[in-house]
PDB file of N, CA and C in Angstrom:
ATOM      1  N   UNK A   1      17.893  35.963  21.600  1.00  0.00           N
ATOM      2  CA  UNK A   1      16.838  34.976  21.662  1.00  0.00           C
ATOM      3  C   UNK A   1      16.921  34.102  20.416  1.00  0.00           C
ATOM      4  N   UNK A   2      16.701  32.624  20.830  1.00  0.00           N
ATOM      5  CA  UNK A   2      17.072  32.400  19.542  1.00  0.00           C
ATOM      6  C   UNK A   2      15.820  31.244  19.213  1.00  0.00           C
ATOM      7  N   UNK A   3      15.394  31.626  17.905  1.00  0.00           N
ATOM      8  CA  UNK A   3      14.259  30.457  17.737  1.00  0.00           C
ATOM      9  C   UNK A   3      14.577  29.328  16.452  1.00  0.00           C
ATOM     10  N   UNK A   4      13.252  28.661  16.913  1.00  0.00           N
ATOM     11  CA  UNK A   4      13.632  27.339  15.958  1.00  0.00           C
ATOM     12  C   UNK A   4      12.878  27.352  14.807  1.00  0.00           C
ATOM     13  N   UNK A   5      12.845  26.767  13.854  1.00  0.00           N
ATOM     14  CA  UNK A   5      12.055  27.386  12.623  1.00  0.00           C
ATOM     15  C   UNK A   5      11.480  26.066  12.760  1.00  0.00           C
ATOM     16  N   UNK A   6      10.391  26.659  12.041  1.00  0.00           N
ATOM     17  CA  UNK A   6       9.024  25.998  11.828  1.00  0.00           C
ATOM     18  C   UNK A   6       8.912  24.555  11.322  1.00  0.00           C
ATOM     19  N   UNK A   7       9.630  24.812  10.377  1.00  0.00           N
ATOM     20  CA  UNK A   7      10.198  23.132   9.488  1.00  0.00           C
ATOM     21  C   UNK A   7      11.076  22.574  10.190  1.00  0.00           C
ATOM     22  N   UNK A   8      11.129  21.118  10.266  1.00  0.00           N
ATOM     23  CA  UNK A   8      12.504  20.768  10.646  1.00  0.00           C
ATOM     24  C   UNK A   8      13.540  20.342   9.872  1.00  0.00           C
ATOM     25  N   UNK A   9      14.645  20.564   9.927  1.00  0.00           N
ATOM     26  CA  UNK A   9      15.547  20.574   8.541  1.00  0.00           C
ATOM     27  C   UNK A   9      14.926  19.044   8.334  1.00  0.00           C
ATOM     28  N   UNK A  10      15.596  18.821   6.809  1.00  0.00           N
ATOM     29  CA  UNK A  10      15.210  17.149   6.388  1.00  0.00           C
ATOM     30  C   UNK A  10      15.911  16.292   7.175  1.00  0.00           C
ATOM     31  N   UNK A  11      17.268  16.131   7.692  1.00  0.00           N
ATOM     32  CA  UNK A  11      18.033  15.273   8.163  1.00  0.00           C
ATOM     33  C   UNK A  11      17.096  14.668  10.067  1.00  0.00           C
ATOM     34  N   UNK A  12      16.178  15.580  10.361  1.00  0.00           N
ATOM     35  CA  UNK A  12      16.014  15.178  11.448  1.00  0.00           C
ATOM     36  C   UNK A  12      14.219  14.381  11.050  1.00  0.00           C
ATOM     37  N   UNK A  13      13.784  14.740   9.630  1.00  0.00           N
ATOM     38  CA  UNK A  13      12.947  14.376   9.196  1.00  0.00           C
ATOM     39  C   UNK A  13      12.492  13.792   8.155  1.00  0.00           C
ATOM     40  N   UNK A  14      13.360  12.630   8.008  1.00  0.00           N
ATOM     41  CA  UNK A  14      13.240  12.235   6.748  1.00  0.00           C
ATOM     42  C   UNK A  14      12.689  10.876   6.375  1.00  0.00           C
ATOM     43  N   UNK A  15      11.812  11.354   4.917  1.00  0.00           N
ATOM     44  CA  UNK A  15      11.213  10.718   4.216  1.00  0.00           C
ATOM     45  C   UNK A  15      11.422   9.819   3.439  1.00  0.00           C
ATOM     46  N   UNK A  16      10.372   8.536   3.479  1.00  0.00           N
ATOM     47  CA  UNK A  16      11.232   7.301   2.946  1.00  0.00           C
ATOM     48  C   UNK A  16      10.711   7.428   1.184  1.00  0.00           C
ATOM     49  N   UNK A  17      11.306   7.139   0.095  1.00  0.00           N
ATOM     50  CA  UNK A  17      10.782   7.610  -1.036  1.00  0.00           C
ATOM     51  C   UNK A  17       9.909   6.369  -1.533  1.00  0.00           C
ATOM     52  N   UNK A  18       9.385   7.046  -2.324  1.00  0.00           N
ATOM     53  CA  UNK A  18       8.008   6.173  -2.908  1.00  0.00           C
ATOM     54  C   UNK A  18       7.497   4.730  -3.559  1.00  0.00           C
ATOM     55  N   UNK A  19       9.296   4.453  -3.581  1.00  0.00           N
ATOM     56  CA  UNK A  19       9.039   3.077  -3.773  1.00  0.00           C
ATOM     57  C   UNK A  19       9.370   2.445  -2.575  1.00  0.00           C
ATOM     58  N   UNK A  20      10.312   2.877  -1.850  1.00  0.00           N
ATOM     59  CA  UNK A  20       9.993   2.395  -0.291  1.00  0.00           C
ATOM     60  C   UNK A  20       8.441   2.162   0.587  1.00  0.00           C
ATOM     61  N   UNK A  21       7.754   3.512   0.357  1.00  0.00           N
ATOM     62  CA  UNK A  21       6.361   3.464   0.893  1.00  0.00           C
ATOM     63  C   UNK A  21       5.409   2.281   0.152  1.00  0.00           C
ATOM     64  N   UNK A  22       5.677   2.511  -1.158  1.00  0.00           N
ATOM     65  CA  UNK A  22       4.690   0.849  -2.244  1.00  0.00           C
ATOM     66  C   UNK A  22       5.384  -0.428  -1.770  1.00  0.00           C
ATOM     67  N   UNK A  23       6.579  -0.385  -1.301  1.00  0.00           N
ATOM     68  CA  UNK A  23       7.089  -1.981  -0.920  1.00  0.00           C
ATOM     69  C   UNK A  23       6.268  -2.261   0.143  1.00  0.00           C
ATOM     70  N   UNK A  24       6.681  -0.929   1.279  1.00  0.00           N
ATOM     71  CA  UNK A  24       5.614  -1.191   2.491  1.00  0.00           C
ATOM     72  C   UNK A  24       4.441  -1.312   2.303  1.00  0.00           C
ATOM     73  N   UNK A  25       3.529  -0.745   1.679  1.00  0.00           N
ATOM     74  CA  UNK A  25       2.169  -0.753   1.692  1.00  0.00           C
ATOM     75  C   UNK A  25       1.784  -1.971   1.091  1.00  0.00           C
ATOM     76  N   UNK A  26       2.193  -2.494   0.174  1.00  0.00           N
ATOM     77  CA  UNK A  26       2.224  -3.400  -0.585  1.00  0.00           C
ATOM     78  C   UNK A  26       2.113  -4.614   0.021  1.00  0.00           C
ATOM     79  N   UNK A  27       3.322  -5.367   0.807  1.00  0.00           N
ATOM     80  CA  UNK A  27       3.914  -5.929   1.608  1.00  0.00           C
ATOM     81  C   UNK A  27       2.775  -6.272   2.529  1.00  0.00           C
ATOM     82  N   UNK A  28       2.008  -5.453   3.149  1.00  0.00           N
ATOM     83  CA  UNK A  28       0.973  -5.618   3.831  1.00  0.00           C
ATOM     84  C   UNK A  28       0.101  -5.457   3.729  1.00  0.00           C
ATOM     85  N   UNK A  29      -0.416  -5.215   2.605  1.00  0.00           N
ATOM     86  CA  UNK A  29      -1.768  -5.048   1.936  1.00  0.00           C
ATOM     87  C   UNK A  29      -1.845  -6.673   1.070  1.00  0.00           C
ATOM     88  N   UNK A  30      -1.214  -6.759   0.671  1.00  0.00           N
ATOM     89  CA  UNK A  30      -0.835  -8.533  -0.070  1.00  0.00           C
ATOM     90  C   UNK A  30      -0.998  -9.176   0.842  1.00  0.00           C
ATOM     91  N   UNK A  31      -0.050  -9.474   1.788  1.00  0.00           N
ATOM     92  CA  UNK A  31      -0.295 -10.401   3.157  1.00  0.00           C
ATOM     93  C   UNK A  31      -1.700 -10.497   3.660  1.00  0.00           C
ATOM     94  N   UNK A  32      -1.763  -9.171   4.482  1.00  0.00           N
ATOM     95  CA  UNK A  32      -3.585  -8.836   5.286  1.00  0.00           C
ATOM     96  C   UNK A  32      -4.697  -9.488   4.556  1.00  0.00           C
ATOM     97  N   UNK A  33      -4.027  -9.098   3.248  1.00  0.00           N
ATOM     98  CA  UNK A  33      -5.544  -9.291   2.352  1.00  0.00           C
ATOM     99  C   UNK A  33      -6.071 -10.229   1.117  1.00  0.00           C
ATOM    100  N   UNK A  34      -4.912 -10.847   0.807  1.00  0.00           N
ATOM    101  CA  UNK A  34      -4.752 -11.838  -0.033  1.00  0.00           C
ATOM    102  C   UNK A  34      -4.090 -13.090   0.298  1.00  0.00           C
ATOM    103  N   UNK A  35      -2.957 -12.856   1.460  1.00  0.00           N
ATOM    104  CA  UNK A  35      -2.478 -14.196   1.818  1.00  0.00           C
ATOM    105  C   UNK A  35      -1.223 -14.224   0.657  1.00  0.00           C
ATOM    106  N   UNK A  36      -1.116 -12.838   0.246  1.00  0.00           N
ATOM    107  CA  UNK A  36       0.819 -13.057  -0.806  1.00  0.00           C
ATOM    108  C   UNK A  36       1.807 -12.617   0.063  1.00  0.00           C
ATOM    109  N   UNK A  37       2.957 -12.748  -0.542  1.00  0.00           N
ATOM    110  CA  UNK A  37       4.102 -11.884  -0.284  1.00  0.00           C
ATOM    111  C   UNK A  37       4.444 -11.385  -1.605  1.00  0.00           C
ATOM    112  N   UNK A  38       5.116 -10.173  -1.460  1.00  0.00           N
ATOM    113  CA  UNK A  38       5.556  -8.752  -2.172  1.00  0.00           C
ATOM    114  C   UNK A  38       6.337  -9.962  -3.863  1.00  0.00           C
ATOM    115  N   UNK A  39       7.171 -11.030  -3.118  1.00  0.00           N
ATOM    116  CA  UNK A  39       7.767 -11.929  -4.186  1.00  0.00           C
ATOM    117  C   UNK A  39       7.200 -12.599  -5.084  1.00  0.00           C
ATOM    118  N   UNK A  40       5.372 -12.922  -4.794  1.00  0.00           N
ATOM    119  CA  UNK A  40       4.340 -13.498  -5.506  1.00  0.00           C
ATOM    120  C   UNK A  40       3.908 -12.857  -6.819  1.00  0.00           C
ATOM    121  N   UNK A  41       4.090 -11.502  -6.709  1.00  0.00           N
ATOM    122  CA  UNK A  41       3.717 -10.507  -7.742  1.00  0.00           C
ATOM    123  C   UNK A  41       4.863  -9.640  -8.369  1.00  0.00           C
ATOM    124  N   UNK A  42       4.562  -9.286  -9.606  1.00  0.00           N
ATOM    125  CA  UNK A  42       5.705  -8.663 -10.356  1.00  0.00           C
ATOM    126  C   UNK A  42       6.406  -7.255  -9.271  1.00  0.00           C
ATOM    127  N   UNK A  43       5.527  -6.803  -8.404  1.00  0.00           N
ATOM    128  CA  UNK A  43       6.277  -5.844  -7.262  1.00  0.00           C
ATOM    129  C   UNK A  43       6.967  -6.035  -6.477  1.00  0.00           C
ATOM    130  N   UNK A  44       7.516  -7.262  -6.679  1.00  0.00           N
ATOM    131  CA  UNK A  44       9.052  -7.931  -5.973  1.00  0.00           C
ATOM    132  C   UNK A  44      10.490  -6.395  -6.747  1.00  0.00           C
ATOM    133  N   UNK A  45      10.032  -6.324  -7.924  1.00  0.00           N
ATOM    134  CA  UNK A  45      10.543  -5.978  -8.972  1.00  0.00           C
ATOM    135  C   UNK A  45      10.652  -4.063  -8.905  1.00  0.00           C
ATOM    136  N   UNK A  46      11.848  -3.226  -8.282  1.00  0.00           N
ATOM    137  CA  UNK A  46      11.553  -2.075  -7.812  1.00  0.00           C
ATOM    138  C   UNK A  46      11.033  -1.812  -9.322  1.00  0.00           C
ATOM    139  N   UNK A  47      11.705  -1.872 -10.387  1.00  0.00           N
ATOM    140  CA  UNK A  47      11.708  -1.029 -11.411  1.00  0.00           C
ATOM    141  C   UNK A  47      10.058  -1.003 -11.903  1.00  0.00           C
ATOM    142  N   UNK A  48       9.375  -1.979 -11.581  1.00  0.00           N
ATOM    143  CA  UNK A  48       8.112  -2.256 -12.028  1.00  0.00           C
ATOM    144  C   UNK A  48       7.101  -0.786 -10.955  1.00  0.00           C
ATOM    145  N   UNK A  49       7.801  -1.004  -9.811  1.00  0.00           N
ATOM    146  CA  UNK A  49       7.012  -0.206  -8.871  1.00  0.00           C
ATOM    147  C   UNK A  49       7.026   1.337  -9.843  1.00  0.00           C
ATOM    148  N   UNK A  50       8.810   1.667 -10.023  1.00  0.00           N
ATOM    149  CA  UNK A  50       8.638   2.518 -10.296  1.00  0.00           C
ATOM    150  C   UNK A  50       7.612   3.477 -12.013  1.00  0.00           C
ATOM    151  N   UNK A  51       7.469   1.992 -13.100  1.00  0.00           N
ATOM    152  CA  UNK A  51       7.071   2.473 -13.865  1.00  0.00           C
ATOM    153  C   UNK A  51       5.485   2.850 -13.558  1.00  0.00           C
ATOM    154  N   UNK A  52       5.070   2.246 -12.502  1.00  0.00           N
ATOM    155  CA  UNK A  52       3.436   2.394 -12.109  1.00  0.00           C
ATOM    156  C   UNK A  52       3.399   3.982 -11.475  1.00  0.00           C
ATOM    157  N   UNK A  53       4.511   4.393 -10.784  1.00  0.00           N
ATOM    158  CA  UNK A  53       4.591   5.523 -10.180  1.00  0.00           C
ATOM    159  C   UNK A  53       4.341   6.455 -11.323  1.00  0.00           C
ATOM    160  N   UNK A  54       5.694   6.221 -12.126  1.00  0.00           N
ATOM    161  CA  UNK A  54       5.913   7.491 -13.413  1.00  0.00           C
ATOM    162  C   UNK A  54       4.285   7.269 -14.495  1.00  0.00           C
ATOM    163  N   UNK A  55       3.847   6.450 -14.219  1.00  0.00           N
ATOM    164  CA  UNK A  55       2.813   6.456 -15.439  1.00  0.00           C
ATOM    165  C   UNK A  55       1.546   7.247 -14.362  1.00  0.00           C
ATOM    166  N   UNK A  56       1.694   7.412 -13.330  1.00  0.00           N
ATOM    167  CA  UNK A  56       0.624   7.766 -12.591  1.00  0.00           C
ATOM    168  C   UNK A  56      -0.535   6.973 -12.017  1.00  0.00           C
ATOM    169  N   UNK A  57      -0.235   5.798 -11.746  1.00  0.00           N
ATOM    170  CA  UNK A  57      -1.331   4.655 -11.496  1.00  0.00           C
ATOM    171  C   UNK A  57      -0.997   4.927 -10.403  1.00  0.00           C
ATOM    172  N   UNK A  58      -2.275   4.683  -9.597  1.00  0.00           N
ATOM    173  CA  UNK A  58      -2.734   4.688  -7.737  1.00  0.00           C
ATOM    174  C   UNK A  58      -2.437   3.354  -7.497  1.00  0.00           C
ATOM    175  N   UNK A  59      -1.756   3.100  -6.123  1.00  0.00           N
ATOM    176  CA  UNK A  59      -1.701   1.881  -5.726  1.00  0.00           C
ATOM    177  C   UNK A  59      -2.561   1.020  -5.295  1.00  0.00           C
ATOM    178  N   UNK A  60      -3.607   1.479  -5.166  1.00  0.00           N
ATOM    179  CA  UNK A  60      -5.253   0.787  -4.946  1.00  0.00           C
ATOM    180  C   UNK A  60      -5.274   0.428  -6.933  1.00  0.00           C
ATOM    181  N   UNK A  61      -5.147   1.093  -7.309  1.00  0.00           N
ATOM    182  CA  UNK A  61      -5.105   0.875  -8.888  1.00  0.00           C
ATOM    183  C   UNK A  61      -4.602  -0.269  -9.482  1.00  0.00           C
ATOM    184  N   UNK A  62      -3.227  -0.305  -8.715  1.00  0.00           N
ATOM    185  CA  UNK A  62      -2.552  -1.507  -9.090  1.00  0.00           C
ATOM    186  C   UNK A  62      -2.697  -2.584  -8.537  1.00  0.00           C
ATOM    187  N   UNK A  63      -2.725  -2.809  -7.247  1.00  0.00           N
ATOM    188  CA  UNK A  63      -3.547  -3.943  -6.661  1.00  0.00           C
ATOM    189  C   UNK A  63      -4.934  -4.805  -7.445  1.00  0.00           C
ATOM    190  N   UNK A  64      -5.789  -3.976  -7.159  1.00  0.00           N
ATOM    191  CA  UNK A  64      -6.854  -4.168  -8.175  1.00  0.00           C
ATOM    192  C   UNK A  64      -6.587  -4.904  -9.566  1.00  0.00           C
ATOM    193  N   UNK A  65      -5.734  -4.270 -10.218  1.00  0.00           N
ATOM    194  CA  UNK A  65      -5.319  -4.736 -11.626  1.00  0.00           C
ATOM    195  C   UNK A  65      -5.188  -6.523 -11.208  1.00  0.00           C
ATOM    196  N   UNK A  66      -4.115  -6.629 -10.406  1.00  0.00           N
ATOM    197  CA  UNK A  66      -4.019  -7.664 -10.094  1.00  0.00           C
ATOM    198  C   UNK A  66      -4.922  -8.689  -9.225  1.00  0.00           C
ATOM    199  N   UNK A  67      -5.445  -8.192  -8.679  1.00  0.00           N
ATOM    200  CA  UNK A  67      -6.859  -8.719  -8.333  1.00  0.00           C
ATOM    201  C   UNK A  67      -8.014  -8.821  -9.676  1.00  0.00           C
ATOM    202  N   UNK A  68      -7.981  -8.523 -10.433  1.00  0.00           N
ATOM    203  CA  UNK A  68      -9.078  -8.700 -11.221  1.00  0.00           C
ATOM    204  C   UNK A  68      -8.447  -9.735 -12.342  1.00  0.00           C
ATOM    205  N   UNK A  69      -7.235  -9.756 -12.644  1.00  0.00           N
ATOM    206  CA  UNK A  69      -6.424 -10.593 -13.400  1.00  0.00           C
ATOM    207  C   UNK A  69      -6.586 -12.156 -12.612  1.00  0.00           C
ATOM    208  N   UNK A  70      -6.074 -12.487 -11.954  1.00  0.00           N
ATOM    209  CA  UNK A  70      -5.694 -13.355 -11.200  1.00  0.00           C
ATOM    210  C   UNK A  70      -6.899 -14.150 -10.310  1.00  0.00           C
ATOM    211  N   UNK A  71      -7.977 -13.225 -10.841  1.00  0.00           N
ATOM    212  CA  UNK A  71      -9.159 -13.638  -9.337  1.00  0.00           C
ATOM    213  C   UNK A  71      -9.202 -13.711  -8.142  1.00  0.00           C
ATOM    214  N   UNK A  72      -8.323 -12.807  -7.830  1.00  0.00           N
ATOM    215  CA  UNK A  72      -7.396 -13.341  -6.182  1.00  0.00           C
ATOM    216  C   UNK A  72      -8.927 -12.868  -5.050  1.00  0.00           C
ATOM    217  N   UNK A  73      -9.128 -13.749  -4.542  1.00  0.00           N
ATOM    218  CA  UNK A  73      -9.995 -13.905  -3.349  1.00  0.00           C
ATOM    219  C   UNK A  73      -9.428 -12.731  -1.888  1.00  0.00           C
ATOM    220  N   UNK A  74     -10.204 -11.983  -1.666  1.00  0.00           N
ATOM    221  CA  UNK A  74     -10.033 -11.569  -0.361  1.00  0.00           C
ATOM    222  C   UNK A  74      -9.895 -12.910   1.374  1.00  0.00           C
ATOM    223  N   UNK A  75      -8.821 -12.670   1.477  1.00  0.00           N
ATOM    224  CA  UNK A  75      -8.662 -13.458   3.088  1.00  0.00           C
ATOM    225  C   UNK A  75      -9.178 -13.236   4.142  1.00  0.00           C
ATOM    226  N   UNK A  76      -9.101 -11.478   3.941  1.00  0.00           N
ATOM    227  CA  UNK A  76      -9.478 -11.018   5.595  1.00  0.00           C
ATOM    228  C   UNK A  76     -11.153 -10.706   6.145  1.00  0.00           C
ATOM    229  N   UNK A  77     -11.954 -11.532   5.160  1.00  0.00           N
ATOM    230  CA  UNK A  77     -13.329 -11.205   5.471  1.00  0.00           C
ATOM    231  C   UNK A  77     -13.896 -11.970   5.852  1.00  0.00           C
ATOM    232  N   UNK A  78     -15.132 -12.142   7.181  1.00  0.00           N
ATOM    233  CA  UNK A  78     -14.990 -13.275   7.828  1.00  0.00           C
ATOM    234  C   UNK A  78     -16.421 -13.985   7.266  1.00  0.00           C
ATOM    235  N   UNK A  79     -16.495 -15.426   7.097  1.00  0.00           N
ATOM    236  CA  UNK A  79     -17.489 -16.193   6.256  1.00  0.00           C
ATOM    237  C   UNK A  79     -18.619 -15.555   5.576  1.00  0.00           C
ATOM    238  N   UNK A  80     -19.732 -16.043   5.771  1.00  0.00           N
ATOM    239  CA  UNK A  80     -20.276 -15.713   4.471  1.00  0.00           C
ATOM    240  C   UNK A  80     -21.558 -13.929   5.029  1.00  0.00           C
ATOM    241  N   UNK A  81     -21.789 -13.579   4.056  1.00  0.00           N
ATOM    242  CA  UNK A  81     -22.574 -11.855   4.248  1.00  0.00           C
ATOM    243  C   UNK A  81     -23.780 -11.875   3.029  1.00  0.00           C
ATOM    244  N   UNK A  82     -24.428 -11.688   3.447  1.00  0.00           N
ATOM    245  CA  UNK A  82     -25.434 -11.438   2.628  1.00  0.00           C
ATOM    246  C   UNK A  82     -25.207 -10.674   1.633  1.00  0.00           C
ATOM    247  N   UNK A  83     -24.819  -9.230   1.637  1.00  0.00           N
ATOM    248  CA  UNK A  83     -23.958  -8.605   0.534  1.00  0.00           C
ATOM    249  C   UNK A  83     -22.829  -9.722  -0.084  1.00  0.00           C
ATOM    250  N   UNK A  84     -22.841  -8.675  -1.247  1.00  0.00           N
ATOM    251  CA  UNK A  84     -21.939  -9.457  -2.244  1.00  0.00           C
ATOM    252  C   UNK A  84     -20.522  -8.705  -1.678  1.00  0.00           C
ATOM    253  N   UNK A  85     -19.457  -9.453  -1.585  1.00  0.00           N
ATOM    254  CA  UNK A  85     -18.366  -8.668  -1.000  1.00  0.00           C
ATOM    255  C   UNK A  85     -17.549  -8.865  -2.263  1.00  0.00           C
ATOM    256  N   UNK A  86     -16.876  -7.662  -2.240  1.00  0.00           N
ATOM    257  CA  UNK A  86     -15.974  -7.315  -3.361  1.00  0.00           C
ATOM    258  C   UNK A  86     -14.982  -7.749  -2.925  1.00  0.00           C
ATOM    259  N   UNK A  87     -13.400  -8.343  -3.864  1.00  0.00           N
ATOM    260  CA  UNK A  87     -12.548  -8.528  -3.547  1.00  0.00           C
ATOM    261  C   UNK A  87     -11.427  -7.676  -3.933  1.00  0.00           C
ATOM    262  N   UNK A  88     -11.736  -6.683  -4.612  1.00  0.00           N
ATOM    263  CA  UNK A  88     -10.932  -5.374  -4.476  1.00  0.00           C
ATOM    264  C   UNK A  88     -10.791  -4.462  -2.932  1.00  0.00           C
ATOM    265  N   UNK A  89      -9.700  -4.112  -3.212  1.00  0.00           N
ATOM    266  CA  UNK A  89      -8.758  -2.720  -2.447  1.00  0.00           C
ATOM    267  C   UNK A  89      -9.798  -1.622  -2.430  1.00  0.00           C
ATOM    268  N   UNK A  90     -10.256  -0.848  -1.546  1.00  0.00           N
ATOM    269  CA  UNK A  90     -10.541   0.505  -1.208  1.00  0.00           C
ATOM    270  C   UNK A  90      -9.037   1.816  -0.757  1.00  0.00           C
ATOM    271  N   UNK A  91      -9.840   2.830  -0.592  1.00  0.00           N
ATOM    272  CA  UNK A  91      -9.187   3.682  -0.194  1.00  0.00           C
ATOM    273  C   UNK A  91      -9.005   3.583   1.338  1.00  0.00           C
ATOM    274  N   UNK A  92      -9.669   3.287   1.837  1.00  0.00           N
ATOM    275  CA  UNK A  92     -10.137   3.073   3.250  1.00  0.00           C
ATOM    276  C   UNK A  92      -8.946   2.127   3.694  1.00  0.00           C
ATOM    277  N   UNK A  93      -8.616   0.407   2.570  1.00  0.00           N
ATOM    278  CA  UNK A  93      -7.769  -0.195   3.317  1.00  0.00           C
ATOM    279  C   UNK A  93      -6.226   0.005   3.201  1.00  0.00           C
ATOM    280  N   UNK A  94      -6.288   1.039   2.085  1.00  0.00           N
ATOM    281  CA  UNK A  94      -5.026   1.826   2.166  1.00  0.00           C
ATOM    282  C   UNK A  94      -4.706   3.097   3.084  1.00  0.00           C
ATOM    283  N   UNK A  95      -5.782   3.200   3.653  1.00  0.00           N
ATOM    284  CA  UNK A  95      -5.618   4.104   4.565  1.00  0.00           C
ATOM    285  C   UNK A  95      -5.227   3.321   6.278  1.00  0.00           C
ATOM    286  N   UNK A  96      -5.584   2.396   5.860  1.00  0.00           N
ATOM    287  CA  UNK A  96      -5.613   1.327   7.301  1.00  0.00           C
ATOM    288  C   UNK A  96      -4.799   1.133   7.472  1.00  0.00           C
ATOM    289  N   UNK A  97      -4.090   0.564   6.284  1.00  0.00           N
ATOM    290  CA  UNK A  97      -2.386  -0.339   6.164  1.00  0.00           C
ATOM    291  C   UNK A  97      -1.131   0.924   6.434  1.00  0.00           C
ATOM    292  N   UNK A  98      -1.267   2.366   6.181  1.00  0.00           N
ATOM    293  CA  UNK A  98      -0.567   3.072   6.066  1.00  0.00           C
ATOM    294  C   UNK A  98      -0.582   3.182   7.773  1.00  0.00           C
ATOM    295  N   UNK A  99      -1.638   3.252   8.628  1.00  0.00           N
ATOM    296  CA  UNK A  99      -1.519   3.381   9.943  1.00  0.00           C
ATOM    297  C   UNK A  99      -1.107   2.251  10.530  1.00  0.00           C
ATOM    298  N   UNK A 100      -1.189   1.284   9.941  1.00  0.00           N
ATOM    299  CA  UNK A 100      -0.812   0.199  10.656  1.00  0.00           C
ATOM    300  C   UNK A 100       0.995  -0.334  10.573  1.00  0.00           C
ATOM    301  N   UNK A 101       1.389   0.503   9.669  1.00  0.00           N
ATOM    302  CA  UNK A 101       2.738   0.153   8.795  1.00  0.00           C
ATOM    303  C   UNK A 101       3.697   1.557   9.094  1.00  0.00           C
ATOM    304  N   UNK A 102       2.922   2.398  10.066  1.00  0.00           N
ATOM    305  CA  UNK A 102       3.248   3.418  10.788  1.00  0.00           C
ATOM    306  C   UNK A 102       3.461   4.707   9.979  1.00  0.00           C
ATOM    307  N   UNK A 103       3.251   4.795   8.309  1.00  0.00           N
ATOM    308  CA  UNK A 103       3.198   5.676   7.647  1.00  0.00           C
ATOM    309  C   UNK A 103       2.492   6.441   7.862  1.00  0.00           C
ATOM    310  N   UNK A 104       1.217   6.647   9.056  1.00  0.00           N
ATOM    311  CA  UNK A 104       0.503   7.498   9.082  1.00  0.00           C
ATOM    312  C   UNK A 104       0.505   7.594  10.301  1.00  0.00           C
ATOM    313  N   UNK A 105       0.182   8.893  10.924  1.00  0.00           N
ATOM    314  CA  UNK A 105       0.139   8.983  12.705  1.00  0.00           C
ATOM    315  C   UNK A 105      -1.226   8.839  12.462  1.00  0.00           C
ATOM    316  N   UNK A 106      -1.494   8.844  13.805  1.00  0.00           N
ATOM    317  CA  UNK A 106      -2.858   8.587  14.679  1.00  0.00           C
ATOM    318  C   UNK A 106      -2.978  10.002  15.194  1.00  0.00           C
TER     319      UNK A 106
END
């Protein structure tokens, strides 16, 4: 009898590494939500991605940074709200973009 183990080896499951996932997330979190591309901001730049990784900054973290620098206006919110709408990144729209960018199942 022969069974299959639990894991699936890596080759039939493999993972894209972490500056791959920040290009993606990035990529469409800029677009969706600001109206950039990835080339507008120093994260054109892998090596930049990667020093944000090694220093431990969240990518909602880094967005933000740049949103608060730059003043960058949110795009995707529709006219005007009685609340004050923030133009920072949540967790929530990194959670959105990851499903939408297929990094996350449903």
């Amino acid at each position: 009898m022969q069974t299959s183990p639990a894991i699936p080896p890596r080759e039939d499951n493999p993972c894209a590494s972490p500056i791959a996932v920040w290009q993606q997330l990035l990529t469409y979190l800029l677009e969706n939500h600001y109206g950039l591309t990835l080339n507008d901001t120093p994260f054109c730049e892998e090596n930049v991605i990667q020093e944000h990784i090694d220093a431990g900054i969240t990518l909602v973290n880094a967005v933000n940074f740049l949103v608060e620098k730059y003043e960058l206006v949110r795009i995707d919110r529709d006219g005007f709200n009685w609340q004050e709408q923030s133009p920072f990144l949540t967790a929530v729209d990194v959670l959105r973009a990851r499903r939408a960018t297929g990094l996350l199942k449903a």
